[in-house]
Protein backbone atom coordinates (compact mmCIF):
# COMPACT_ATOMS: atom_id res chain seq x y z
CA UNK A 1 23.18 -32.59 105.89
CA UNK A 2 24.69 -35.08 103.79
CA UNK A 3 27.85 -34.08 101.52
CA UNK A 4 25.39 -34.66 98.37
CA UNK A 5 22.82 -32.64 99.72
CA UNK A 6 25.58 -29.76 100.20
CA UNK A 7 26.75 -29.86 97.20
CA UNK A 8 23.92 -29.91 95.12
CA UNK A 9 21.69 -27.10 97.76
CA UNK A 10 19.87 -24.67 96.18
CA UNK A 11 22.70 -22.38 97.59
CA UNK A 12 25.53 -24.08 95.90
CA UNK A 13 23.37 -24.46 92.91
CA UNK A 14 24.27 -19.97 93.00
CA UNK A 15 27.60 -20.37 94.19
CA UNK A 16 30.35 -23.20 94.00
CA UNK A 17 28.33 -24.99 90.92
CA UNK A 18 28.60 -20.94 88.47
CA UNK A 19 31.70 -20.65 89.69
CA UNK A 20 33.22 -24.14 88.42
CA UNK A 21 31.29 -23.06 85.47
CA UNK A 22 32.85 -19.90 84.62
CA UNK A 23 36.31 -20.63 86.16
CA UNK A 24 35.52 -23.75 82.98
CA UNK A 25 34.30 -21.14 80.44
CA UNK A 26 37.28 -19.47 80.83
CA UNK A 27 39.58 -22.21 79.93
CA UNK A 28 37.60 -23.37 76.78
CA UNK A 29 38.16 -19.38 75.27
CA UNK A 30 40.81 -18.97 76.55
CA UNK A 31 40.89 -16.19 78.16
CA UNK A 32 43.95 -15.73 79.64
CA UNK A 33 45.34 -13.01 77.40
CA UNK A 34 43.17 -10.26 78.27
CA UNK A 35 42.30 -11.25 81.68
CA UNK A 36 45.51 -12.84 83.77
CA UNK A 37 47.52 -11.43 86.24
CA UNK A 38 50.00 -9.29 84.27
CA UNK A 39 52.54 -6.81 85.90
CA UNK A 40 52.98 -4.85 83.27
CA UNK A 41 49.65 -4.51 82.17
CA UNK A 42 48.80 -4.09 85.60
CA UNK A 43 51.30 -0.97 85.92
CA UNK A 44 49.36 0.67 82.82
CA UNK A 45 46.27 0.58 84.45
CA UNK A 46 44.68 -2.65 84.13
CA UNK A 47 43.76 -3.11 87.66
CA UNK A 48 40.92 -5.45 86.78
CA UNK A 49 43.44 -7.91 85.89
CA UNK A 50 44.09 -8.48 89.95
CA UNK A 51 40.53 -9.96 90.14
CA UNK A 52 40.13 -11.58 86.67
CA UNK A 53 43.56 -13.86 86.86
CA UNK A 54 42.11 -15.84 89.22
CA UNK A 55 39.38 -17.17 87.83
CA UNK A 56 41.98 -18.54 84.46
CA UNK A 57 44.10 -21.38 84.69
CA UNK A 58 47.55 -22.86 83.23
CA UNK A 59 45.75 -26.20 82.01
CA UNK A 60 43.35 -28.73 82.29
CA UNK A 61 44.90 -30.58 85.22
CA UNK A 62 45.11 -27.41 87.26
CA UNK A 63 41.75 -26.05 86.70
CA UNK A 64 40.14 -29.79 87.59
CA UNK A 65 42.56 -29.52 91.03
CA UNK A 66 41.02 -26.11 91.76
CA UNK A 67 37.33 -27.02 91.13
CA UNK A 68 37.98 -30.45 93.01
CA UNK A 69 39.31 -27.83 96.26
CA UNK A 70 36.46 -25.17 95.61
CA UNK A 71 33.68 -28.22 95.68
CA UNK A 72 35.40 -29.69 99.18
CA UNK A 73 35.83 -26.33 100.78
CA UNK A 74 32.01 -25.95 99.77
CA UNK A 75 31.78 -29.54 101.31
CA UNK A 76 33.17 -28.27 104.49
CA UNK A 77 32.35 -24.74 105.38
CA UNK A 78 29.41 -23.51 102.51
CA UNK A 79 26.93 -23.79 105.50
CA UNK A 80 28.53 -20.56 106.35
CA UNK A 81 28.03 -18.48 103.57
CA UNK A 82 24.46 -17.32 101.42
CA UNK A 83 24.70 -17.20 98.19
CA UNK A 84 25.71 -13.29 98.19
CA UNK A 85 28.18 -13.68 100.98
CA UNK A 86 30.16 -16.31 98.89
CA UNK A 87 30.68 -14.28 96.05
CA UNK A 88 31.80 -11.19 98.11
CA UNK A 89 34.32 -13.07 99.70
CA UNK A 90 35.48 -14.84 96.86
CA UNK A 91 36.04 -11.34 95.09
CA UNK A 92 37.41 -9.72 97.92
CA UNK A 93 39.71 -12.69 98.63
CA UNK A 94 40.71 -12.62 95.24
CA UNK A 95 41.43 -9.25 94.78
CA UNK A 96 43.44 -9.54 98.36
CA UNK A 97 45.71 -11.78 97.10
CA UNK A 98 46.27 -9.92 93.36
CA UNK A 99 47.00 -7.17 95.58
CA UNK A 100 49.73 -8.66 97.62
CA UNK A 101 50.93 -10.31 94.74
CA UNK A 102 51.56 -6.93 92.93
CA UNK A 103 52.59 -4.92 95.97
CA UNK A 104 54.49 -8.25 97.51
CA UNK A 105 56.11 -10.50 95.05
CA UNK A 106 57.70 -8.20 91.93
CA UNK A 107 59.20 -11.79 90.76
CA UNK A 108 56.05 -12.72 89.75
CA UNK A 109 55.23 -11.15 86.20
CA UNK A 110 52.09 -13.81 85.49
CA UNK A 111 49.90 -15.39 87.51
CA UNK A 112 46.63 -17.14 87.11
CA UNK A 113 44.51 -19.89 89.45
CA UNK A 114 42.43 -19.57 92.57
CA UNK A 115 44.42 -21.64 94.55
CA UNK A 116 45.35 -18.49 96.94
CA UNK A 117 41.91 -17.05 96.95
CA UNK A 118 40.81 -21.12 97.95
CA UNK A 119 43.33 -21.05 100.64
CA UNK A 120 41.74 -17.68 101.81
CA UNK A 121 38.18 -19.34 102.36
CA UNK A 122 39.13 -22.43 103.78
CA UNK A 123 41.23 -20.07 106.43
CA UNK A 124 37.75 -18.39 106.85
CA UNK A 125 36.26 -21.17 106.95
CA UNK A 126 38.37 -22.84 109.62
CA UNK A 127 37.83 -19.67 112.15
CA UNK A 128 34.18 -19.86 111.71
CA UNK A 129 34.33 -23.98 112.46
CA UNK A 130 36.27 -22.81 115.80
CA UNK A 131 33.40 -19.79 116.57
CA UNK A 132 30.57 -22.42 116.11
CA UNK A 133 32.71 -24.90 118.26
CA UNK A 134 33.40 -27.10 115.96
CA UNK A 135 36.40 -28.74 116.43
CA UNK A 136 37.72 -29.68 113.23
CA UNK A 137 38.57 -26.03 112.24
CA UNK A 138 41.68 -26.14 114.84
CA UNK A 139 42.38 -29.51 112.91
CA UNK A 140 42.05 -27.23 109.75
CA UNK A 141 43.62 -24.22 110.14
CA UNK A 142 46.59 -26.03 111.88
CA UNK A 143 46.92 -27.78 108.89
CA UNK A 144 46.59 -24.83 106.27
CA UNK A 145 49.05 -23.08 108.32
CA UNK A 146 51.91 -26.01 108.50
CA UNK A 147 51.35 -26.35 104.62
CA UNK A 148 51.50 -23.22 103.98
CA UNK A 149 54.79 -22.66 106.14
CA UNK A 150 56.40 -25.98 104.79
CA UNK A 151 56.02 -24.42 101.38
CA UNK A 152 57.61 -21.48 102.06
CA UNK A 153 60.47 -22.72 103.81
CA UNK A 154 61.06 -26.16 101.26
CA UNK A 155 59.24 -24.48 98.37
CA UNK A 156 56.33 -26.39 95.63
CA UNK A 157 56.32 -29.88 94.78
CA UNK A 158 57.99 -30.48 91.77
CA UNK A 159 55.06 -32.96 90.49
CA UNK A 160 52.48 -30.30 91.30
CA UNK A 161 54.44 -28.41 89.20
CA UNK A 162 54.45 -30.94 86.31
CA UNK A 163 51.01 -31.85 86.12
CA UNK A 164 49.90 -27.52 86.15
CA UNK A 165 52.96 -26.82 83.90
CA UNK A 166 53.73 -23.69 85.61
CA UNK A 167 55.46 -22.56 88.89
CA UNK A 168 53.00 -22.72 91.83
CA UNK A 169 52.44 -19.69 93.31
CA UNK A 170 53.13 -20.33 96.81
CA UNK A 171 53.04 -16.54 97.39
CA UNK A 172 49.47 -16.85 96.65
CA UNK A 173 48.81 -19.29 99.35
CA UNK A 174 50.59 -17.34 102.16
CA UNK A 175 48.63 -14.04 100.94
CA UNK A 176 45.56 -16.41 100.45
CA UNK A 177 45.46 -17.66 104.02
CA UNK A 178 46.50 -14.14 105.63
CA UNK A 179 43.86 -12.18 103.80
CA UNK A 180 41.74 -15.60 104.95
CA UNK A 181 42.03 -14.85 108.71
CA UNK A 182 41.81 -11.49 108.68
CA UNK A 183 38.94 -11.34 106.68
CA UNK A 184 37.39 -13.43 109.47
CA UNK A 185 38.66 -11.74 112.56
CA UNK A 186 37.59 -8.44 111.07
CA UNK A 187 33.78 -10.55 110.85
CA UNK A 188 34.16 -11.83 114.14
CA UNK A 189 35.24 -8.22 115.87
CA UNK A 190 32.05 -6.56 113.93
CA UNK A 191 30.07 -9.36 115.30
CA UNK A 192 30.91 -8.89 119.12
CA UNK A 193 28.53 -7.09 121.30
CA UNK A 194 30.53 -4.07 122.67
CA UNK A 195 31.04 -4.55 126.25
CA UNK A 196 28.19 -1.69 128.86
């Protein structure tokens, strides 16, 4: 299937495509007052907030970065997910990494973006590429790894930085890709046949 044809399936039509248009929504509200990552509003109950911060974004530039990653991920691995599947994922990604980032990272009061719940699917992805023998997804996950590692050991670029006008999360992209590949080896243990 060609790359247009992906993105533009009746599949993506109920997945990537609402979810560009909500993460957009969002922005043009502004919504990120009642509904981003907050620690402290977090520790007086607002637990939805480790979902909903996700889905906001600093600025313009970083939600067009995000949407650009959430349409190639889509691109690369959507053939693995129905509609249903995508969103559960997403959410439970999502809610992964606000988890971590709560329980994990106390130096981070505010966060919004769905760069760590992105680099959770394309970790997904990349393990189900390698199941279907495909052998891009070593190429992949290779990769996500030694970015995310480089980040934590040299830390964000500084012109990422810039253009998003806010600290990059890298915590988010650590927890992202963990709660990525153990999301799928938990899928891939309930999908082996137990042994006679």
């Amino acid at each position: 299937m060609t790359v247009f044809k992906t993105l533009f399936s009746h599949r993506a039509m109920l997945s990537v495509w609402p979810l560009i248009a909500l993460c957009t929504l969002l922005m043009v509200i502004d919504a990120a007052g009642p509904l981003s990552f907050q620690r402290p509003a977090i520790a007086e109950g607002q637990w939805y907030r480790l979902l909903t911060g996700h889905f906001l974004h600093s600025n313009w530039p970083h939600l067009g970065m995000n949407m650009a990653g959430a349409l190639v991920l889509w691109s690369l691995h959507g053939h693995f997910f129905s509609v249903r599947k995508y969103w559960l994922y997403l959410l439970l990604l999502s809610f992964g990494v606000g988890l971590c980032l709560y329980g994990f990272s106390p130096n981070i009061s505010l966060y919004v973006g769905l760069s760590g719940s992105l680099h959770g699917l394309i970790a997904y992805g990349s393990v189900r590429d390698i199941r279907s023998g495909e052998k891009t997804g070593y190429l992949i996950i290779v990769g996500v790894i030694a970015k995310v590692a480089y980040e934590q050991i040299v830390g964000a670029s500084s012109d990422v930085e810039a253009l998003i006008d806010s600290r990059v999360a890298i915590e988010a992209h650590l927890f992202g890709l963990l709660c990525g590949l153990g999301l799928a080896l938990l899928e891939w243990r309930g999908i082996k046949k137990p042994e006679a």
